[in-house]
PDB file of N, CA and C in Angstrom:
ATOM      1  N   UNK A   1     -11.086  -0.988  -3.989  1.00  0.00           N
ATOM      2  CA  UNK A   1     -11.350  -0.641  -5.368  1.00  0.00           C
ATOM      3  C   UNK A   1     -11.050   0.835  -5.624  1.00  0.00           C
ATOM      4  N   UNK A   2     -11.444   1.427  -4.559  1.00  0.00           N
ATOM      5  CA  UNK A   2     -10.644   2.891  -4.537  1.00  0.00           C
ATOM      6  C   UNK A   2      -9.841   3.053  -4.919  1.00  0.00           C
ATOM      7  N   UNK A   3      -9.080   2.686  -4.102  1.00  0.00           N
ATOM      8  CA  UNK A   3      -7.331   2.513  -3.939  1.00  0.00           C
ATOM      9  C   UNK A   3      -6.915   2.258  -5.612  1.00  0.00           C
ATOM     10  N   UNK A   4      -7.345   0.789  -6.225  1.00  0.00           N
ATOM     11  CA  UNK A   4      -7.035   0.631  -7.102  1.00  0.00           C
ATOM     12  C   UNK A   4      -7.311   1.480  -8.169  1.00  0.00           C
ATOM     13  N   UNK A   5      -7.887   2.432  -8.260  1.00  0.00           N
ATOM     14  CA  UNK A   5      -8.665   3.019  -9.160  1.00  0.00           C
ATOM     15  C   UNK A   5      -7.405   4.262  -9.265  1.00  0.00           C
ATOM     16  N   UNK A   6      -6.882   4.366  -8.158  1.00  0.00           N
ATOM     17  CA  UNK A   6      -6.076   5.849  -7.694  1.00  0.00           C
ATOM     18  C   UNK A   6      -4.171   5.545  -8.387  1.00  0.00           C
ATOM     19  N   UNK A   7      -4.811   4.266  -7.919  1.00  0.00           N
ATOM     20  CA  UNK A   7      -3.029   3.394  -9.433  1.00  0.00           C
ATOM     21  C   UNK A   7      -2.972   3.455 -10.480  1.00  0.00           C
ATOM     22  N   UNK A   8      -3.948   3.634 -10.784  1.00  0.00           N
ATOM     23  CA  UNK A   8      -4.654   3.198 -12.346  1.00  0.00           C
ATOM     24  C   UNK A   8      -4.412   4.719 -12.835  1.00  0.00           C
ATOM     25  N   UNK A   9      -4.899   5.697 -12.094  1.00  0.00           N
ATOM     26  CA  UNK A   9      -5.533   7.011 -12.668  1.00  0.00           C
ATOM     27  C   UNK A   9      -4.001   8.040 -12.471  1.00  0.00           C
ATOM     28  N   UNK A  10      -3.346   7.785 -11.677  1.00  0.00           N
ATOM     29  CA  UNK A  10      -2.595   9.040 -11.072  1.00  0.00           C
ATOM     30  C   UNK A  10      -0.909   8.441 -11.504  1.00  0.00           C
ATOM     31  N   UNK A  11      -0.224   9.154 -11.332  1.00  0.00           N
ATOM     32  CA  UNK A  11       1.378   8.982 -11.891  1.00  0.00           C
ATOM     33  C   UNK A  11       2.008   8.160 -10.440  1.00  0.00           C
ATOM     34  N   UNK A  12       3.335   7.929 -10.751  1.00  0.00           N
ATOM     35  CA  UNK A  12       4.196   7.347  -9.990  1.00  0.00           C
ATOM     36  C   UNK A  12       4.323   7.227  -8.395  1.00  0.00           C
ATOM     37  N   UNK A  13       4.244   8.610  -7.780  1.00  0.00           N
ATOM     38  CA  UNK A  13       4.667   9.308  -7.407  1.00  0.00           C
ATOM     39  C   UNK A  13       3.017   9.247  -5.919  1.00  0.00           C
ATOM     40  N   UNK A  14       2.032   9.576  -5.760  1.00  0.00           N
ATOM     41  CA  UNK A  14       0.737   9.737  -5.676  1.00  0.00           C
ATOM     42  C   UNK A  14       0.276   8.144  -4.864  1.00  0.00           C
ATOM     43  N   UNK A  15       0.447   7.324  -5.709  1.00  0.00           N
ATOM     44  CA  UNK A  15      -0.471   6.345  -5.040  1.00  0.00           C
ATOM     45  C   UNK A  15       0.232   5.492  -3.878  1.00  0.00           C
ATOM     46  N   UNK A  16       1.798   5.718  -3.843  1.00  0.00           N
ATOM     47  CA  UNK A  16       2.350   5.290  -2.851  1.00  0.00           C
ATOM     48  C   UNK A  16       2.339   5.994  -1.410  1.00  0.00           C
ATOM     49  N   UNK A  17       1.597   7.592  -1.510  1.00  0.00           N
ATOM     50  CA  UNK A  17       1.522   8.133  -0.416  1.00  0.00           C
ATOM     51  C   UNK A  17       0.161   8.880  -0.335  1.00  0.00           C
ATOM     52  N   UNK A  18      -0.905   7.698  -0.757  1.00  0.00           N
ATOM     53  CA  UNK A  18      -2.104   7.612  -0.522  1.00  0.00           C
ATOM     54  C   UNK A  18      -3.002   6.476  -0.179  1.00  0.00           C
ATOM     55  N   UNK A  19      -3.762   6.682   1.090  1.00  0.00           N
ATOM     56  CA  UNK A  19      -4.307   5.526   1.319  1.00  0.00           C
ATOM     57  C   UNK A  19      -5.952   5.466   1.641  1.00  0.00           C
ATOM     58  N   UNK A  20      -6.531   4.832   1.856  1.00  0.00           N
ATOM     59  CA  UNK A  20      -7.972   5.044   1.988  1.00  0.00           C
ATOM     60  C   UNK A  20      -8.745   4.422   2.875  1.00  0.00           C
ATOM     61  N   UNK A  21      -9.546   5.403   3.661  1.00  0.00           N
ATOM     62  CA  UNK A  21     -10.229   5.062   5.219  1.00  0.00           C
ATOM     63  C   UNK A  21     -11.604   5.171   4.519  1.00  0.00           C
ATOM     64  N   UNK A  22     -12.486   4.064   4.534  1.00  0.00           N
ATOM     65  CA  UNK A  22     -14.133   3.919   4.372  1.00  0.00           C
ATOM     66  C   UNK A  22     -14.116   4.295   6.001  1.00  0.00           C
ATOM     67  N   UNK A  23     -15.415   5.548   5.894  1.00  0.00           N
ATOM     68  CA  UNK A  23     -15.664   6.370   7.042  1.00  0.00           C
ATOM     69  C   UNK A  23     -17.488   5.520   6.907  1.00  0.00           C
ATOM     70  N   UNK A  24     -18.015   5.098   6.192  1.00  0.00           N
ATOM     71  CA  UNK A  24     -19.544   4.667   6.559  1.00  0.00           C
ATOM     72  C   UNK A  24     -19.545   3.660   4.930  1.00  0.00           C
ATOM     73  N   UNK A  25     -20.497   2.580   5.856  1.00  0.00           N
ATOM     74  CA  UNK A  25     -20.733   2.011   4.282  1.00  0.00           C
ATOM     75  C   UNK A  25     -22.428   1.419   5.220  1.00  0.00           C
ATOM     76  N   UNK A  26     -23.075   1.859   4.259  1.00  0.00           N
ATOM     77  CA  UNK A  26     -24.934   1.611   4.823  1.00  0.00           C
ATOM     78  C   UNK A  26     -25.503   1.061   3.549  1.00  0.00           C
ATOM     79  N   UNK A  27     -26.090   0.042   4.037  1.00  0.00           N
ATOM     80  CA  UNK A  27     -26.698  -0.376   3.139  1.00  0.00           C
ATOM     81  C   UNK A  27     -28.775  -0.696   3.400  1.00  0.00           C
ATOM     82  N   UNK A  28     -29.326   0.151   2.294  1.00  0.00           N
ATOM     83  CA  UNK A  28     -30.530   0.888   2.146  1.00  0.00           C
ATOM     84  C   UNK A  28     -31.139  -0.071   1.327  1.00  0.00           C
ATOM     85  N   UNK A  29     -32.273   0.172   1.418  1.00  0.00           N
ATOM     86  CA  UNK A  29     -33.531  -0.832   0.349  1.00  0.00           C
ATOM     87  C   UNK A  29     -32.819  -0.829  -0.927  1.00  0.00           C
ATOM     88  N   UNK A  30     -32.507   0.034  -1.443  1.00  0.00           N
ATOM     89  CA  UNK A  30     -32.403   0.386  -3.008  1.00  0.00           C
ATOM     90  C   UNK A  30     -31.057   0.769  -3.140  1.00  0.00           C
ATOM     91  N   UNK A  31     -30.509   1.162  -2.495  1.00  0.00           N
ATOM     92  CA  UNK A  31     -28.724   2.083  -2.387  1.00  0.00           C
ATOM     93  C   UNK A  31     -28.256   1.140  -1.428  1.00  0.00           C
ATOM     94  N   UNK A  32     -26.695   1.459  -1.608  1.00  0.00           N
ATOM     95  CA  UNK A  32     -25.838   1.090  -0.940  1.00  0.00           C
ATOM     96  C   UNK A  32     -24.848   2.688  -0.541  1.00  0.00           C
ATOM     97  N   UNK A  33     -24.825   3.221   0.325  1.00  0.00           N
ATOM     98  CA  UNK A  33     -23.856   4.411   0.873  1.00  0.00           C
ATOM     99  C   UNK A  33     -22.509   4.208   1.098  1.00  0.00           C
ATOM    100  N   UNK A  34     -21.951   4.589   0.744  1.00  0.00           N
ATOM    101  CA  UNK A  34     -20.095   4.379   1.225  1.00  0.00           C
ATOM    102  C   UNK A  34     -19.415   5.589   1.115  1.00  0.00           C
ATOM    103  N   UNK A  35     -19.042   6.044   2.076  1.00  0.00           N
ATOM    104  CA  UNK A  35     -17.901   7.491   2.446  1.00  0.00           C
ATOM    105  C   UNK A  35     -16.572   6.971   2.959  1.00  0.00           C
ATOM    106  N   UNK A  36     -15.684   7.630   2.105  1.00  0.00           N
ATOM    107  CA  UNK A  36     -14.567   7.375   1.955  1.00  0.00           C
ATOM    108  C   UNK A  36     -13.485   8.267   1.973  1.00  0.00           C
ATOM    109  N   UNK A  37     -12.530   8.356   2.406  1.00  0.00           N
ATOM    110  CA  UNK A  37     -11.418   9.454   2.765  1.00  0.00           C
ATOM    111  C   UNK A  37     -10.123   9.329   2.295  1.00  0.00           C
ATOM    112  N   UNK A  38      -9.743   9.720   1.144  1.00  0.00           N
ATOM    113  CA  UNK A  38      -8.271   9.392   0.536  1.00  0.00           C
ATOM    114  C   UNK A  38      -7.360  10.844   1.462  1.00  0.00           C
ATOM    115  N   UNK A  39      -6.567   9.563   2.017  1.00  0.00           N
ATOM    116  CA  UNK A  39      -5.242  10.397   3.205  1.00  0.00           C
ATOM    117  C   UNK A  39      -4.279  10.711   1.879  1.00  0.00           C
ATOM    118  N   UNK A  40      -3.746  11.578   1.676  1.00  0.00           N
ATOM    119  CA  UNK A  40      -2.583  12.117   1.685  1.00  0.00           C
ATOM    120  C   UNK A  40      -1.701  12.866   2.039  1.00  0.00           C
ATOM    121  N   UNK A  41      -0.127  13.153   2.346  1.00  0.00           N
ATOM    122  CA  UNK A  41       0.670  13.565   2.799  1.00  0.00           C
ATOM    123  C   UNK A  41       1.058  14.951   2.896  1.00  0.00           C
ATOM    124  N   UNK A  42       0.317  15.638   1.549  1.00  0.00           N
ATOM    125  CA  UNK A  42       1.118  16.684   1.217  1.00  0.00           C
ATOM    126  C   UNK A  42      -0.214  17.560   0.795  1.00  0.00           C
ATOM    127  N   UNK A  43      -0.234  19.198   0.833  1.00  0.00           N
ATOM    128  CA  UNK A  43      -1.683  19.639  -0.119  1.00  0.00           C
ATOM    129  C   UNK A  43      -1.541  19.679  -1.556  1.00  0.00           C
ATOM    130  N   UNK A  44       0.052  19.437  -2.009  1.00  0.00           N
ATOM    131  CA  UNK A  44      -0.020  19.362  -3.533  1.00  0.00           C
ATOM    132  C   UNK A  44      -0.401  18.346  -3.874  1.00  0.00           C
ATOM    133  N   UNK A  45      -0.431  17.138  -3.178  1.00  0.00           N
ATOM    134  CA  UNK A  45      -0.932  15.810  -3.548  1.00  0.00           C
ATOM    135  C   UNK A  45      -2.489  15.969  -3.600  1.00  0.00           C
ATOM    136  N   UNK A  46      -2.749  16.741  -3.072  1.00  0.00           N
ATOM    137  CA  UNK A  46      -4.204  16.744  -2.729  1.00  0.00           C
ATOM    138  C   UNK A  46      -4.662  17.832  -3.636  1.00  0.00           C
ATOM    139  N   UNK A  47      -4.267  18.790  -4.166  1.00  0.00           N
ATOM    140  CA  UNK A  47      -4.236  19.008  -5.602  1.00  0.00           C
ATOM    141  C   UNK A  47      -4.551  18.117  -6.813  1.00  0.00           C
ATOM    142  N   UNK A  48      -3.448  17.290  -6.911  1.00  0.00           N
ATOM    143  CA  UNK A  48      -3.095  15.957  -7.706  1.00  0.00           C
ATOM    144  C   UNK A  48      -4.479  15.155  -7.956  1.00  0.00           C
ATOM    145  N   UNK A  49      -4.929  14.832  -6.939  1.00  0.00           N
ATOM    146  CA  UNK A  49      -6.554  14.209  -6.261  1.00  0.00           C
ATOM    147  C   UNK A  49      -7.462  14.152  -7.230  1.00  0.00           C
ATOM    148  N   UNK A  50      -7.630  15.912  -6.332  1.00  0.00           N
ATOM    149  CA  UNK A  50      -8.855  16.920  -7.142  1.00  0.00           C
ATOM    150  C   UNK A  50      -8.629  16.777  -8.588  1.00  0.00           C
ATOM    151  N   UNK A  51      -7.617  17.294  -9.021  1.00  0.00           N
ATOM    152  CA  UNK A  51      -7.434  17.834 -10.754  1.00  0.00           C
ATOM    153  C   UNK A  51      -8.184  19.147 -10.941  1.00  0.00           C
ATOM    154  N   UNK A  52      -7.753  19.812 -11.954  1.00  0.00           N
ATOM    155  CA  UNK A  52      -8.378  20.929 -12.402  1.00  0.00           C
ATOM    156  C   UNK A  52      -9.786  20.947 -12.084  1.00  0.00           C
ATOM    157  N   UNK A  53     -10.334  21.494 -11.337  1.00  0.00           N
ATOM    158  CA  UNK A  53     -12.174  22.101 -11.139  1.00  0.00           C
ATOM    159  C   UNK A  53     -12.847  20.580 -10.676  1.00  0.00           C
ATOM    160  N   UNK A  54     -11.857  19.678  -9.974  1.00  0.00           N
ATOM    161  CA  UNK A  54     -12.548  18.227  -9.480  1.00  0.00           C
ATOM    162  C   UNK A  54     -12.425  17.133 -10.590  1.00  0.00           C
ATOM    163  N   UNK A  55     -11.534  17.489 -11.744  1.00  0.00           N
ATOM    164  CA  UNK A  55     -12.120  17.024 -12.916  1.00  0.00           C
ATOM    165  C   UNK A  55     -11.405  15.358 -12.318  1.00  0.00           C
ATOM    166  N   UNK A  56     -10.067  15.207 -12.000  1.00  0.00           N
ATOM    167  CA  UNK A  56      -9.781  13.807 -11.682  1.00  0.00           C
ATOM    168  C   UNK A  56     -10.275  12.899 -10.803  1.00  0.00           C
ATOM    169  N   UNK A  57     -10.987  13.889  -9.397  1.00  0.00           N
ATOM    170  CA  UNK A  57     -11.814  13.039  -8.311  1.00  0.00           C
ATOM    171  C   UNK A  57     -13.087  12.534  -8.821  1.00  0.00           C
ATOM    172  N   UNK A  58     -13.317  13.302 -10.019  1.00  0.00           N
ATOM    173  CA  UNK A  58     -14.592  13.044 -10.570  1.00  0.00           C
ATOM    174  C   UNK A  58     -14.337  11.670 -11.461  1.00  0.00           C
ATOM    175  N   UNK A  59     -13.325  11.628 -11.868  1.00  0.00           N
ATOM    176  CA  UNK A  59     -13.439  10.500 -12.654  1.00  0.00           C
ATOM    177  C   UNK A  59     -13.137   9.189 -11.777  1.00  0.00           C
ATOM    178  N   UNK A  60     -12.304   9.241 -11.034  1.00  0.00           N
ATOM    179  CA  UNK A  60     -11.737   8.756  -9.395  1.00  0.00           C
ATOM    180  C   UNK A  60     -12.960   7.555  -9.159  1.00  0.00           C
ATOM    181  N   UNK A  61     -13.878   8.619  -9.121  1.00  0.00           N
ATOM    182  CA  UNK A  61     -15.291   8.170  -7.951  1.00  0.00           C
ATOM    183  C   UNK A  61     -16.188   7.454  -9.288  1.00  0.00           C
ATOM    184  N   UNK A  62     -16.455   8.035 -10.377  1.00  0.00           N
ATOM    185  CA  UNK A  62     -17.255   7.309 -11.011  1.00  0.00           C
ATOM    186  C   UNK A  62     -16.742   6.099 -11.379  1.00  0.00           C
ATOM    187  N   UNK A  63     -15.158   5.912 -12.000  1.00  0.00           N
ATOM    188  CA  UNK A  63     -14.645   4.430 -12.127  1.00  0.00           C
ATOM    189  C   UNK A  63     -14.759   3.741 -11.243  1.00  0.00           C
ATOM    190  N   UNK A  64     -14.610   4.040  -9.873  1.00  0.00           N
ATOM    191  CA  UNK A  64     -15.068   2.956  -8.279  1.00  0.00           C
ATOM    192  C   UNK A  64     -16.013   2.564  -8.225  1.00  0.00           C
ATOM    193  N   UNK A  65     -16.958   3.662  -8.613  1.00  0.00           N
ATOM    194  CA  UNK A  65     -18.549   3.500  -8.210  1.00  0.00           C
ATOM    195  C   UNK A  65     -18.843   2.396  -8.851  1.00  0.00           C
ATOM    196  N   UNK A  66     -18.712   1.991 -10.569  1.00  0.00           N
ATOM    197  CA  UNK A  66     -19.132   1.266 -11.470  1.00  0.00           C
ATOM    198  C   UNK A  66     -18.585  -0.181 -10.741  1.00  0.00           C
ATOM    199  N   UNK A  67     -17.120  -0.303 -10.586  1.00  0.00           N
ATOM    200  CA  UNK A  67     -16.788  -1.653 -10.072  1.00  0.00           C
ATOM    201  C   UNK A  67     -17.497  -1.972  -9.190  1.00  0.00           C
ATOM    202  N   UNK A  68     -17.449  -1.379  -8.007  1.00  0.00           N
ATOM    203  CA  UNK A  68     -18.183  -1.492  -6.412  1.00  0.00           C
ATOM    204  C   UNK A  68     -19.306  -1.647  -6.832  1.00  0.00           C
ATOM    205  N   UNK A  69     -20.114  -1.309  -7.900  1.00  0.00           N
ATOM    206  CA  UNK A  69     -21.647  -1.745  -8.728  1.00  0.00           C
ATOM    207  C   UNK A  69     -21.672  -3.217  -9.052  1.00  0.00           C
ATOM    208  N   UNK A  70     -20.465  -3.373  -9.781  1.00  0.00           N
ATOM    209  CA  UNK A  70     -20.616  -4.637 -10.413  1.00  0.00           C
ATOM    210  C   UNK A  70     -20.532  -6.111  -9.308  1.00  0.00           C
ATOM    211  N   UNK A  71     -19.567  -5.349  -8.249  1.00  0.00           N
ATOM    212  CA  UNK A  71     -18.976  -6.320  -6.987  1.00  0.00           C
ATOM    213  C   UNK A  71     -20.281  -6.427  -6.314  1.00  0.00           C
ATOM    214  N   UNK A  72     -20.373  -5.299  -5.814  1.00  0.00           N
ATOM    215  CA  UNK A  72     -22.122  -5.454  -4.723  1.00  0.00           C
ATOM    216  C   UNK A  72     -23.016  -5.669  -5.783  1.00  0.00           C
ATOM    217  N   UNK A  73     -23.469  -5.927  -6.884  1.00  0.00           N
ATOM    218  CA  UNK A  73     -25.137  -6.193  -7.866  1.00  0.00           C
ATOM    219  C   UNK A  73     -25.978  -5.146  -7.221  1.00  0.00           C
ATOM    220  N   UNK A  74     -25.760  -3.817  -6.847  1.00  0.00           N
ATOM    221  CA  UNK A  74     -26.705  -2.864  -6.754  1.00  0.00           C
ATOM    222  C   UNK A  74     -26.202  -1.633  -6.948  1.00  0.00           C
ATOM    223  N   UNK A  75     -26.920  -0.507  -6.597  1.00  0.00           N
ATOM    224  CA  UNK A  75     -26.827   0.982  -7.180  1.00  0.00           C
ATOM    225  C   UNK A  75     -25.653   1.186  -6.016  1.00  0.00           C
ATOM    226  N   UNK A  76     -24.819   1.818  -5.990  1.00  0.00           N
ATOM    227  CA  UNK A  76     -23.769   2.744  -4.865  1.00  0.00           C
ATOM    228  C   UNK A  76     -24.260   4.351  -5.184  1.00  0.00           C
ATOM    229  N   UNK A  77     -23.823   4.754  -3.534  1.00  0.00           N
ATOM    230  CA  UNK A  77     -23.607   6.077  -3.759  1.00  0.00           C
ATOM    231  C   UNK A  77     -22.357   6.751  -3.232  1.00  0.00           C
ATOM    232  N   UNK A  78     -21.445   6.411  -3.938  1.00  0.00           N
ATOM    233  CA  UNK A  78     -19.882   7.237  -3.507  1.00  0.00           C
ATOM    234  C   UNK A  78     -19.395   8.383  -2.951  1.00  0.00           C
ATOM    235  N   UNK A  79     -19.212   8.788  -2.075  1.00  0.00           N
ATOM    236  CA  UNK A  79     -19.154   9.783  -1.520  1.00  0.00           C
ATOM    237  C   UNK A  79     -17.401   9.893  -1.170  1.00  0.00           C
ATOM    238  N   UNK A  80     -16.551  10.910  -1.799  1.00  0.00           N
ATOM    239  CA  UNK A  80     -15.049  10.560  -1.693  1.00  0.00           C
ATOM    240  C   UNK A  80     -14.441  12.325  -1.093  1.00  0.00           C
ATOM    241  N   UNK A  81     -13.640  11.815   0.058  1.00  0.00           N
ATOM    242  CA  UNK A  81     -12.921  13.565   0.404  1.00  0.00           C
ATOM    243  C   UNK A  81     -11.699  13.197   0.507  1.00  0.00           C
ATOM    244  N   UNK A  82     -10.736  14.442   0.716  1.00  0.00           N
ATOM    245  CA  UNK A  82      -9.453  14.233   0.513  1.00  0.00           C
ATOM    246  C   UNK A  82      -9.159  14.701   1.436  1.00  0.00           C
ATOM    247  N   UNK A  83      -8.192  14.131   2.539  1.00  0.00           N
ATOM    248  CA  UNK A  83      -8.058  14.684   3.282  1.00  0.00           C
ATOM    249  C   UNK A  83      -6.218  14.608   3.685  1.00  0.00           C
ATOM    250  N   UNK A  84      -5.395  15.675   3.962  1.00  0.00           N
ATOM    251  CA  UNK A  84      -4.018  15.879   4.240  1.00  0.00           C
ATOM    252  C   UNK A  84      -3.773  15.676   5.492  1.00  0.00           C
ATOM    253  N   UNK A  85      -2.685  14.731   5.417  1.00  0.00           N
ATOM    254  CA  UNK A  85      -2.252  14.460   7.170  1.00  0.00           C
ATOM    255  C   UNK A  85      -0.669  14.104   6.779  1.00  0.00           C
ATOM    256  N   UNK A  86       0.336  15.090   7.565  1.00  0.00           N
ATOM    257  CA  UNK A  86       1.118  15.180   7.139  1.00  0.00           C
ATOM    258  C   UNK A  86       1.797  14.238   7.963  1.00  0.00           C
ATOM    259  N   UNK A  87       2.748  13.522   6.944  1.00  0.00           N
ATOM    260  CA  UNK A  87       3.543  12.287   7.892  1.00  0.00           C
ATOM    261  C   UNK A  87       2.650  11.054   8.330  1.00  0.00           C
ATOM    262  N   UNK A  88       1.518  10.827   7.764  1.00  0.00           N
ATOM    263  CA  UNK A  88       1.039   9.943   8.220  1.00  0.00           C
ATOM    264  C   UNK A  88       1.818   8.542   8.166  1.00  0.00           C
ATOM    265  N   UNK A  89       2.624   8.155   7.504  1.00  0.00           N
ATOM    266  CA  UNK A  89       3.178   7.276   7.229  1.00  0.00           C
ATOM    267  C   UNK A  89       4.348   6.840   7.766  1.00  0.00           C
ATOM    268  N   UNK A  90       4.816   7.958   8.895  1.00  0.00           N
ATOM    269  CA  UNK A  90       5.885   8.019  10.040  1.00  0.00           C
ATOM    270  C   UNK A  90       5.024   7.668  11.244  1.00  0.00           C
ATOM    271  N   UNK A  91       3.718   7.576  11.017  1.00  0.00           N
ATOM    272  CA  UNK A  91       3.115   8.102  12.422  1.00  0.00           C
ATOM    273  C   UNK A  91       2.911   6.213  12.748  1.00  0.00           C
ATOM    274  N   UNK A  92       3.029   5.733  13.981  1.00  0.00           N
ATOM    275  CA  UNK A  92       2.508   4.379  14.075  1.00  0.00           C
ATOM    276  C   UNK A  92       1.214   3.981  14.367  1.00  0.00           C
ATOM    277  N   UNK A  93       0.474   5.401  15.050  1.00  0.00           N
ATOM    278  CA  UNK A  93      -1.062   5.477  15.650  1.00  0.00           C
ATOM    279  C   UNK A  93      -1.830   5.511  14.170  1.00  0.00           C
ATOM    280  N   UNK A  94      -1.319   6.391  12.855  1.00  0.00           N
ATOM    281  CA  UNK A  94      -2.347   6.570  12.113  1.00  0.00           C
ATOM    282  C   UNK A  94      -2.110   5.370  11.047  1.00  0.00           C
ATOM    283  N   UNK A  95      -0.784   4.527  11.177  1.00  0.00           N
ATOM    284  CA  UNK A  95      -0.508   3.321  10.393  1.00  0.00           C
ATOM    285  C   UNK A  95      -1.814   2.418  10.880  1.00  0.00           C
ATOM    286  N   UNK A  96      -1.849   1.922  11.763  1.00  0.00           N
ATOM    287  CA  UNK A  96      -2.730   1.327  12.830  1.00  0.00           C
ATOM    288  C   UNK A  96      -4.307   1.637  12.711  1.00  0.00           C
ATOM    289  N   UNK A  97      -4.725   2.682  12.747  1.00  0.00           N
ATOM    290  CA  UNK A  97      -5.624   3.556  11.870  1.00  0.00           C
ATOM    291  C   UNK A  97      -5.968   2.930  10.635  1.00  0.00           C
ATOM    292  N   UNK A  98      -5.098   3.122   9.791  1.00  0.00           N
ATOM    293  CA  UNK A  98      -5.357   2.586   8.553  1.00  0.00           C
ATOM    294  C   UNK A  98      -5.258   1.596   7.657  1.00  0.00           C
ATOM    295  N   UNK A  99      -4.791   0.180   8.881  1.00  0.00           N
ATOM    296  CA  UNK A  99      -5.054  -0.799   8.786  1.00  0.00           C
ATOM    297  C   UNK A  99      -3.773  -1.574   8.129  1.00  0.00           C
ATOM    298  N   UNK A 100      -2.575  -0.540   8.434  1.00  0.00           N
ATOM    299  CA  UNK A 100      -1.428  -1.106   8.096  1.00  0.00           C
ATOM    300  C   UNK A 100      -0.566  -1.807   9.828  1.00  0.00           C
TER     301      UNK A 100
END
C-alpha cells in the first residue's frame, strides 16, 4: 500500500526506482506498528520523497496509514525512512533482499 501510494503521489520517473522493505510490523492491544524503508537509487530521488520541509513524505505516510487502517480495522502507527542505495537494482543480493 506504500508502494502504491508512491505511484499515485510522485511523477514518472520515481516509482520505478523505488521500492519498499517493512523493517517491523507489531501488533499491540490497541496499535498496530509498521516501519518501513523506501530504497531509492539516487539522493535527488530522495529529495523527491521528502518534498519541501517533509511536506510529500508527510502526505506519503498519512494516505498509507488510512488504507492500511481500513485493510487491518484498527489504529496504525506508520513509521516511513528513506533510505539511498545506489544501484540497488543492478545488485542481485539486494534484488533478493527485496523480494524481487
Amino acid at each position: 500500500m506504500i508502494r502504491e501510494k508512491i505511484f499515485l503521489l510522485y511523477g514518472e520517473e520515481i516509482p520505478y526506482h523505488a521500492t519498499v522493505l517493512v523493517q517491523e510490523f507489531k501488533e499491540k492491544a490497541s496499535l498496530t506498528k509498521i516501519s518501513a524503508e523506501i530504497i531509492v537509487q539516487r539522493e535527488t530521488q530522495k529529495g523527491i520523497i521528502l518534498g519541501g520541509g517533509g511536506s510529500m513524505i508527510k502526505k506519503l505516510g498519512t494516505d498509507a496509514r488510512k488504507d492500511i487502517e481500513a485493510f487491518l480495522g484498527r489504529k496504525v502507527f506508520l513509521e516511513l525512512f528513506v533510505k539511498v542505495r545506489p544501484k540497488w537494482r543492478d545488485n542481485e543480493f539486494q534484488l533478493k533482499e527485496y523480494g524481487y
